[in-house]
PDB file of N, CA and C in Angstrom:
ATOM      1  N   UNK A   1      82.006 -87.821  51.492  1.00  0.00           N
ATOM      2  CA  UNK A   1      81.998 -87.150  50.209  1.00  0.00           C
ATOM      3  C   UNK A   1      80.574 -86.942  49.705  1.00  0.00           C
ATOM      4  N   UNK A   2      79.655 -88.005  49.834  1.00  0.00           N
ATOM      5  CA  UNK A   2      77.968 -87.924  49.712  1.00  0.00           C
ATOM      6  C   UNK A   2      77.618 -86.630  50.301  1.00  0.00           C
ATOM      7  N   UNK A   3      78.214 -86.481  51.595  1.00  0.00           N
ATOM      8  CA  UNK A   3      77.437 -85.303  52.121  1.00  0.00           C
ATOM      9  C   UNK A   3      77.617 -84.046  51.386  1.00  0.00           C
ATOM     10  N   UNK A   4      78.751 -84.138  51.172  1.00  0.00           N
ATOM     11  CA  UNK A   4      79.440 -82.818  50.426  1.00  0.00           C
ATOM     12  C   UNK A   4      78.671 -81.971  49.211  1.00  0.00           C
ATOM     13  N   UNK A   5      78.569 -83.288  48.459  1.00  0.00           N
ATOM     14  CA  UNK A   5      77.976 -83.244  46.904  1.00  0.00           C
ATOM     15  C   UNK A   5      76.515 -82.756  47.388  1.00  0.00           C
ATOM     16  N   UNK A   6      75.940 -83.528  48.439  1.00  0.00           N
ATOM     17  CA  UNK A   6      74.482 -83.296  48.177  1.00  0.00           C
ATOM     18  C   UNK A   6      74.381 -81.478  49.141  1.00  0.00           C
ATOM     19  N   UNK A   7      75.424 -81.228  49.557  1.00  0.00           N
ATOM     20  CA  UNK A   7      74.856 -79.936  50.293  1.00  0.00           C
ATOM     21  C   UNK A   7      75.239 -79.052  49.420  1.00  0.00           C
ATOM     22  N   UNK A   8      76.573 -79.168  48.416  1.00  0.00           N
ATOM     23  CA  UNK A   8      76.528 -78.700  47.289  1.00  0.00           C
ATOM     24  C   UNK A   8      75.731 -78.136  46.327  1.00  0.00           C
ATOM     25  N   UNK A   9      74.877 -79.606  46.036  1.00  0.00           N
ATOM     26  CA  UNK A   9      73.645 -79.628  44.940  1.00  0.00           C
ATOM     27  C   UNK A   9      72.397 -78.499  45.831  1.00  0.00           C
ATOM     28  N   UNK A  10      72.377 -78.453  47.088  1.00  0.00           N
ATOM     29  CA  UNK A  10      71.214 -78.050  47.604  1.00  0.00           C
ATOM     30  C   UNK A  10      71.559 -76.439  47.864  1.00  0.00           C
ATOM     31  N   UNK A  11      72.269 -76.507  47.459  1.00  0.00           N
ATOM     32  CA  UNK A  11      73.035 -74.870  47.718  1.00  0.00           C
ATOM     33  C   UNK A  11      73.156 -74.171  46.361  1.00  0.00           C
ATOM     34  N   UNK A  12      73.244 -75.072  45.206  1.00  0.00           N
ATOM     35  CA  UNK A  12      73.004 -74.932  43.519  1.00  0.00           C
ATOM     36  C   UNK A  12      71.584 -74.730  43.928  1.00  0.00           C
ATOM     37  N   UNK A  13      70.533 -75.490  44.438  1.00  0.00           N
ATOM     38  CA  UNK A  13      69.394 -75.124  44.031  1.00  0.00           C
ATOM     39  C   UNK A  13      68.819 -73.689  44.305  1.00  0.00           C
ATOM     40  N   UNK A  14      69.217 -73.752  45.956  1.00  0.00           N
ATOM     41  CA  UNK A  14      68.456 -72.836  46.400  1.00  0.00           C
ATOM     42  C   UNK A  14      68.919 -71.617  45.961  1.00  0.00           C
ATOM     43  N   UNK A  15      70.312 -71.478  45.205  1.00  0.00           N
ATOM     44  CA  UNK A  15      70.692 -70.130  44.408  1.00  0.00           C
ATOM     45  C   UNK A  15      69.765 -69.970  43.411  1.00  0.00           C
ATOM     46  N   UNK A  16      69.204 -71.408  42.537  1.00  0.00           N
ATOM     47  CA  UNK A  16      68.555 -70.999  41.576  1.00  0.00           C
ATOM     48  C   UNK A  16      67.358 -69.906  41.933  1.00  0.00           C
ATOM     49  N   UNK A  17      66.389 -70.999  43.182  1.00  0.00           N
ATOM     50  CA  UNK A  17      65.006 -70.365  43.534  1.00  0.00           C
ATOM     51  C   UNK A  17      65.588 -68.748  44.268  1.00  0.00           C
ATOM     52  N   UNK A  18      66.814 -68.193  44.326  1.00  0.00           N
ATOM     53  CA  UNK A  18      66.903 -67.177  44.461  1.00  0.00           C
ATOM     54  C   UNK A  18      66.934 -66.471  43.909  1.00  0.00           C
ATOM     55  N   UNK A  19      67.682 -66.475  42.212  1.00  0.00           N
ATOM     56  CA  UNK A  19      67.683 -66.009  40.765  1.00  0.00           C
ATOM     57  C   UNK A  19      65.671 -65.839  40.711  1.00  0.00           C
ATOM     58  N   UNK A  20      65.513 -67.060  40.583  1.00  0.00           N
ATOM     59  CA  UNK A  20      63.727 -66.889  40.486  1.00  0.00           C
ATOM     60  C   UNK A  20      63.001 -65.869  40.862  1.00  0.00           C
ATOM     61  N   UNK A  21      63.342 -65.491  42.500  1.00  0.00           N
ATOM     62  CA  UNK A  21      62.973 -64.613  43.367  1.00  0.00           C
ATOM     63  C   UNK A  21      63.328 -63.222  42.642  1.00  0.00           C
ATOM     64  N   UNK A  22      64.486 -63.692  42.001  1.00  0.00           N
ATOM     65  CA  UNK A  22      65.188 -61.910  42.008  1.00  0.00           C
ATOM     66  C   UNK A  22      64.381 -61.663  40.472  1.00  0.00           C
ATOM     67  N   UNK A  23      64.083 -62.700  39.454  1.00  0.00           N
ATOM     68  CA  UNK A  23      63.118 -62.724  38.597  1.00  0.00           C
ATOM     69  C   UNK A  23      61.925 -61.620  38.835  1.00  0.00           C
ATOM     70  N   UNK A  24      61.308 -62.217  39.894  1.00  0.00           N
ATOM     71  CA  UNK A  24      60.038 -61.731  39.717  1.00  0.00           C
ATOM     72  C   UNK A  24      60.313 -60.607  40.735  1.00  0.00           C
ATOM     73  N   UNK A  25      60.994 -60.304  41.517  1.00  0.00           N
ATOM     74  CA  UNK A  25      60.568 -58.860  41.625  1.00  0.00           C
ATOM     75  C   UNK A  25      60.841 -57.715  41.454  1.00  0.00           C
ATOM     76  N   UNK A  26      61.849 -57.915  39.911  1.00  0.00           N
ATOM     77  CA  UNK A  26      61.695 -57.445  39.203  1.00  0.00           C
ATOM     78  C   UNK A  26      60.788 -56.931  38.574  1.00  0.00           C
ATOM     79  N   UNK A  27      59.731 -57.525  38.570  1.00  0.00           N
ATOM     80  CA  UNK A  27      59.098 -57.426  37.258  1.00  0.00           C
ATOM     81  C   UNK A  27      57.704 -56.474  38.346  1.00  0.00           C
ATOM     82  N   UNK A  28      58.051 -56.422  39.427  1.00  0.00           N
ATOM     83  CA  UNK A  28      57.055 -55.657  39.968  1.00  0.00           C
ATOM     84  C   UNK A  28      57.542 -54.232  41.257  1.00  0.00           C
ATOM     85  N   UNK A  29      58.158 -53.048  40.898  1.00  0.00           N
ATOM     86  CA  UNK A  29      58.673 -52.447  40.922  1.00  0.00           C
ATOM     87  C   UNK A  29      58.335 -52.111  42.740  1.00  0.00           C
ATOM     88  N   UNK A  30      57.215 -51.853  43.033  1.00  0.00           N
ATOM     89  CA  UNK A  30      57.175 -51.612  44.297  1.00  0.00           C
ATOM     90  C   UNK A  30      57.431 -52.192  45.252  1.00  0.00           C
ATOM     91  N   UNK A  31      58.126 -53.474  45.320  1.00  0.00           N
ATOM     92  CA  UNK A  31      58.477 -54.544  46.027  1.00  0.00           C
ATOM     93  C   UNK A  31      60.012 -54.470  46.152  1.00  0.00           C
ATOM     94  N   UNK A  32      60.360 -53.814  44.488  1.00  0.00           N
ATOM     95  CA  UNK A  32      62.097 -53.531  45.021  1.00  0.00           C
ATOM     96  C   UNK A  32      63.038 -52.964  46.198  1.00  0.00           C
ATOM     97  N   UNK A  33      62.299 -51.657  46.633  1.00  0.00           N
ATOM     98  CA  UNK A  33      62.961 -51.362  48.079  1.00  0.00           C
ATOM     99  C   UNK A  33      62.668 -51.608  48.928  1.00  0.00           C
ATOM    100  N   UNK A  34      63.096 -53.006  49.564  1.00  0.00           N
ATOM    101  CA  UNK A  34      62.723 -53.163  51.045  1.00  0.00           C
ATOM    102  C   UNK A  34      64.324 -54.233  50.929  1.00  0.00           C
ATOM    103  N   UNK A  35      64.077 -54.420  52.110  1.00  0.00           N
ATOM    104  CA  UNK A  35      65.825 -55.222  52.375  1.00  0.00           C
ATOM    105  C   UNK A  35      65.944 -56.442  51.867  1.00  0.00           C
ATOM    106  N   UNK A  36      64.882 -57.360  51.715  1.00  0.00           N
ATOM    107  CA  UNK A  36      64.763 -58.745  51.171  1.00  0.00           C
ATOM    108  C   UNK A  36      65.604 -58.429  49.196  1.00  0.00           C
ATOM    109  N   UNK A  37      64.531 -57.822  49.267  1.00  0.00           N
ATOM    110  CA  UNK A  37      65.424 -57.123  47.562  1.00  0.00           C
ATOM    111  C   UNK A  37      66.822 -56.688  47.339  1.00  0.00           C
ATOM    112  N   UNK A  38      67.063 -55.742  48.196  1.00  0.00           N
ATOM    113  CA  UNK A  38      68.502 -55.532  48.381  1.00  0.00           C
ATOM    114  C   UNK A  38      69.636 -56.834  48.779  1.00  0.00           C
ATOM    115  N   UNK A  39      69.327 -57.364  49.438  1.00  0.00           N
ATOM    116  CA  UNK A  39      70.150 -58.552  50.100  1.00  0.00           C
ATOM    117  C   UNK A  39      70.229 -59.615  48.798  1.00  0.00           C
ATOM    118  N   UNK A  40      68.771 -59.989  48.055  1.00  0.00           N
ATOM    119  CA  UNK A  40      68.758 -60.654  47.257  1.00  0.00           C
ATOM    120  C   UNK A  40      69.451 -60.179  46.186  1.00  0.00           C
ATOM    121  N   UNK A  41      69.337 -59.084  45.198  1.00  0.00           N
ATOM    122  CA  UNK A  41      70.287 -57.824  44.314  1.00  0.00           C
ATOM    123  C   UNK A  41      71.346 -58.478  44.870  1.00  0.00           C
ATOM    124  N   UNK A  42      72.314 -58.076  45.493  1.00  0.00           N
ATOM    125  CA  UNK A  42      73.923 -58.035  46.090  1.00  0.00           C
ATOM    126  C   UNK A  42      74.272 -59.524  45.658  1.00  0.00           C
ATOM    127  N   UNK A  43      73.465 -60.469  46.483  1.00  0.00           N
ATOM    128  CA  UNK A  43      73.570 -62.045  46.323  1.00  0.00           C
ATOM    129  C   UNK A  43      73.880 -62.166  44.565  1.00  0.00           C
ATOM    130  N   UNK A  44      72.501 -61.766  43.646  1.00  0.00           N
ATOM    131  CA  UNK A  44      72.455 -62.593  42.445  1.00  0.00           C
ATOM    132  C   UNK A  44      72.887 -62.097  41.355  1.00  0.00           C
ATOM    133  N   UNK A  45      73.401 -60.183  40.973  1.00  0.00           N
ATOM    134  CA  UNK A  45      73.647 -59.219  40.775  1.00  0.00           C
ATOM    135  C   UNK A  45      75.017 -60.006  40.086  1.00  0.00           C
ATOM    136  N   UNK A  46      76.100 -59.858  40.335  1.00  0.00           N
ATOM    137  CA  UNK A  46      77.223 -60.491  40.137  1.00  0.00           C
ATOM    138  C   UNK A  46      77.206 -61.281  39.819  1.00  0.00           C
ATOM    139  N   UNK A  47      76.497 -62.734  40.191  1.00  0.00           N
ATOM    140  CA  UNK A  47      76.607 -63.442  39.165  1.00  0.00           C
ATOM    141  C   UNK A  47      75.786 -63.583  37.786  1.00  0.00           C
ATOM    142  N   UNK A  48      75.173 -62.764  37.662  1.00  0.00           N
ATOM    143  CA  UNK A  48      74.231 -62.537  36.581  1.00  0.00           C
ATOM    144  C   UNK A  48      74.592 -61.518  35.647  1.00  0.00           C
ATOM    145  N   UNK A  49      75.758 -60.571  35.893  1.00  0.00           N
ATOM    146  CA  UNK A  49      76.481 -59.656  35.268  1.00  0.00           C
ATOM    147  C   UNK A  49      77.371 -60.378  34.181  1.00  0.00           C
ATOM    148  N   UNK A  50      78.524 -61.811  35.016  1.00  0.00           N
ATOM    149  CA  UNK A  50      78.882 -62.366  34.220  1.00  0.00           C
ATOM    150  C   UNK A  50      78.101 -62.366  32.584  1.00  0.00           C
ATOM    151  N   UNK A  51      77.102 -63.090  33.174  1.00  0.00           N
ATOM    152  CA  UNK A  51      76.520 -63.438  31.409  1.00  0.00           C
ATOM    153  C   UNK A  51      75.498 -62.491  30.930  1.00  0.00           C
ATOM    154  N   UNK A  52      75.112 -61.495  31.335  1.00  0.00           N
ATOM    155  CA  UNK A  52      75.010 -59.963  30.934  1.00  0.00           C
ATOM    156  C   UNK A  52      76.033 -59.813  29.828  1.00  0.00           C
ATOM    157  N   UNK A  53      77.426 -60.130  30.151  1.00  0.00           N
ATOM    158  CA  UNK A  53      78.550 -59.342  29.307  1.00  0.00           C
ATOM    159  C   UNK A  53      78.492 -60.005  28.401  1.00  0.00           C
ATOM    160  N   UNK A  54      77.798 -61.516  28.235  1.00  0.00           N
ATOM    161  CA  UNK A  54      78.104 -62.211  27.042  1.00  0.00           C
ATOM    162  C   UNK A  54      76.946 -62.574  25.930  1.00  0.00           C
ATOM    163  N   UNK A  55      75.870 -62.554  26.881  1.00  0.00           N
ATOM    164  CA  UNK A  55      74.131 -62.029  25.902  1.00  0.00           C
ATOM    165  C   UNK A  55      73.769 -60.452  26.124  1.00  0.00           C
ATOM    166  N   UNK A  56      73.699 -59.929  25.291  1.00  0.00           N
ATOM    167  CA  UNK A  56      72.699 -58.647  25.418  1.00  0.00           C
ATOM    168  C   UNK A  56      71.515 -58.677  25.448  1.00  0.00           C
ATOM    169  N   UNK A  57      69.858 -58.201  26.374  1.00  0.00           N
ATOM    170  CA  UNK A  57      69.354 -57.933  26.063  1.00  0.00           C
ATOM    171  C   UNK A  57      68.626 -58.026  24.883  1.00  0.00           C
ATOM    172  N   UNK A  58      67.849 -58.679  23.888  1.00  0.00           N
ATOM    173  CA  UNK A  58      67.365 -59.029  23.164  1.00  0.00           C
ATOM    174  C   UNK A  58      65.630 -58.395  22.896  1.00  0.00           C
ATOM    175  N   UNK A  59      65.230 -57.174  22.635  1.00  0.00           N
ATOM    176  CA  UNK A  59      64.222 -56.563  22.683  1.00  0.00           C
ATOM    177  C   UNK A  59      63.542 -56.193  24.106  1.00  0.00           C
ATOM    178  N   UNK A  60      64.528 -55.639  24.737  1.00  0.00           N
ATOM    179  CA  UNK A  60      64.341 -55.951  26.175  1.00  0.00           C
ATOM    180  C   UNK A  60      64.206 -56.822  27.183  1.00  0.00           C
ATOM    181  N   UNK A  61      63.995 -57.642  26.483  1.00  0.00           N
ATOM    182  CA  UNK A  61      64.018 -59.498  27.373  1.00  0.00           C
ATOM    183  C   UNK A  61      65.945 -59.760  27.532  1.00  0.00           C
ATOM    184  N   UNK A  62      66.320 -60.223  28.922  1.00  0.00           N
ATOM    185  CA  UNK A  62      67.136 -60.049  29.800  1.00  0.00           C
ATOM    186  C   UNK A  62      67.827 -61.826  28.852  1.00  0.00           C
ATOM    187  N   UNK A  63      68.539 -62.487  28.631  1.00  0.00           N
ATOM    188  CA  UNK A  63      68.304 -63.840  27.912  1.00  0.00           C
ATOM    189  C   UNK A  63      69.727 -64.200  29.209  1.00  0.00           C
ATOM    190  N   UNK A  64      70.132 -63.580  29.566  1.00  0.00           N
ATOM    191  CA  UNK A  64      71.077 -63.624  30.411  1.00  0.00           C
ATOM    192  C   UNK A  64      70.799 -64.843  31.912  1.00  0.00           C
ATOM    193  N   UNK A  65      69.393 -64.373  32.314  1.00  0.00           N
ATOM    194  CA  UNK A  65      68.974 -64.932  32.973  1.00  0.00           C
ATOM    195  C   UNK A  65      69.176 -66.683  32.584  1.00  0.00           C
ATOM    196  N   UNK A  66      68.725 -66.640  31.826  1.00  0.00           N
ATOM    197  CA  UNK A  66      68.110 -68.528  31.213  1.00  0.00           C
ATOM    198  C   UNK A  66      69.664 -68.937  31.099  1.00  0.00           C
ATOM    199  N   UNK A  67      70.668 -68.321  30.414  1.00  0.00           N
ATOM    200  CA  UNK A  67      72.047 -68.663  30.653  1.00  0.00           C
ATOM    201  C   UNK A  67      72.444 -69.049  31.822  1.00  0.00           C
ATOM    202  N   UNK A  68      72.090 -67.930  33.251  1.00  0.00           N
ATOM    203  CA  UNK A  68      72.724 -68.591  34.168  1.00  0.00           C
ATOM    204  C   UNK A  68      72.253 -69.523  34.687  1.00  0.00           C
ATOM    205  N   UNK A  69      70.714 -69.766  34.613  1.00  0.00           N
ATOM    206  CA  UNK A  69      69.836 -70.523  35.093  1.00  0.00           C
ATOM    207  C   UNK A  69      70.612 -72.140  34.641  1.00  0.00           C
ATOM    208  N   UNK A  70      70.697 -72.486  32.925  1.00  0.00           N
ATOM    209  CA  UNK A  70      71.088 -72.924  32.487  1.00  0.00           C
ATOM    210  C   UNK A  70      72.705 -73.961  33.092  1.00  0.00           C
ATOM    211  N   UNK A  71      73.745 -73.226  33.378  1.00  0.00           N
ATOM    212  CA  UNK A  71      74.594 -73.332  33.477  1.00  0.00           C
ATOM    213  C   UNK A  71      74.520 -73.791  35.115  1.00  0.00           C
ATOM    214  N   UNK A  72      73.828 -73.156  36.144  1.00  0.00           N
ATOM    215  CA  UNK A  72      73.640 -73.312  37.318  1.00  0.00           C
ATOM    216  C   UNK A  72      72.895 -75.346  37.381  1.00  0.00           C
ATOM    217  N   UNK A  73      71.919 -75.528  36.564  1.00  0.00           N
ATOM    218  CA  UNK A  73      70.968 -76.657  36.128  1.00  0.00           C
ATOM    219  C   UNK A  73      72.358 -77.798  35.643  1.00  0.00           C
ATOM    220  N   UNK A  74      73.002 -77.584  34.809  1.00  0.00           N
ATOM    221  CA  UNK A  74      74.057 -78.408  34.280  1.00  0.00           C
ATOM    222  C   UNK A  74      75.137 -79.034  35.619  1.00  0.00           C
ATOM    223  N   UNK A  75      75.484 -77.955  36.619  1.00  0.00           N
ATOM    224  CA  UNK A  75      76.597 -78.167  37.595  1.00  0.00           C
ATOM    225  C   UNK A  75      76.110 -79.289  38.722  1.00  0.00           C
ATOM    226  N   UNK A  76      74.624 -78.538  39.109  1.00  0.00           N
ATOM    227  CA  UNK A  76      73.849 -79.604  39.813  1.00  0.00           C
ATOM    228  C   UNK A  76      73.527 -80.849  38.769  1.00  0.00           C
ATOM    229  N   UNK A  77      73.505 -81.309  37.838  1.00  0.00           N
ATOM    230  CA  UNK A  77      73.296 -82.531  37.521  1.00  0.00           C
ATOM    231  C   UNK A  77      74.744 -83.387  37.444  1.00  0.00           C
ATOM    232  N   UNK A  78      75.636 -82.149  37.129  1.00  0.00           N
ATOM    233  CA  UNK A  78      76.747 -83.208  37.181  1.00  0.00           C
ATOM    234  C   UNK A  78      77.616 -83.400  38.534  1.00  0.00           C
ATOM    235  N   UNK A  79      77.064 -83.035  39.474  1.00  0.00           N
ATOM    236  CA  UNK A  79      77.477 -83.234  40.921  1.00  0.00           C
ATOM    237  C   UNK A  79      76.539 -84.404  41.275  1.00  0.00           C
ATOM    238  N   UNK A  80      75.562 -84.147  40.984  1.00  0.00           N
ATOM    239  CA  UNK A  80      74.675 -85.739  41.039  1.00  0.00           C
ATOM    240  C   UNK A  80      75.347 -86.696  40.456  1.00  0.00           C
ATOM    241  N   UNK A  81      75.924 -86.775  39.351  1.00  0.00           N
ATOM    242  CA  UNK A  81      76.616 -88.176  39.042  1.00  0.00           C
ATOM    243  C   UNK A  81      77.571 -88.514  39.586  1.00  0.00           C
ATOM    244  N   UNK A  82      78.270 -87.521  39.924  1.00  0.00           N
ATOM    245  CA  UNK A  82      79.347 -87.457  40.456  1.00  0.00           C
ATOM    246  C   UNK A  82      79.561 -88.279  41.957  1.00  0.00           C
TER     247      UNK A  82
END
């Protein structure tokens, strides 16, 4: 069951540092079309839509992000106690 939880938790993380990824290259437009972007998009896209529908945009700042980030941060700690 140890194993479970911890490949779990390591599979929470590395979604996060993928959200991260999909963060920043965003924020730098010429980096978007190549396949790493696309593959990453498809991956984090969906789940980041979820809470899209439930924060809007806030002066153009995305707040959606820190939600899932958020919520992703909470699951891995409580699989650790677990």
């Amino acid at each position: 069951m140890e194993i479970l939880i911890s490949v779990a938790t390591t599979l929470l993380n590395a979604y996060q540092f993928m959200i991260f990824a999909y963060i920043i290259l965003r924020w730098f437009p010429e980096f978007q079309n190549n396949k790493f972007a696309e593959i990453l998009y498809k991956a984090v896209d969906p789940f980041l839509a979820i809470f899209r529908g439930m924060i809007p945009p806030i002066g153009g700042i995305d707040l959606s992000v820190m939600l899932a980030l958020i919520l992703l941060q909470i699951a891995a700690a409580g699989l650790a106690l677990w």
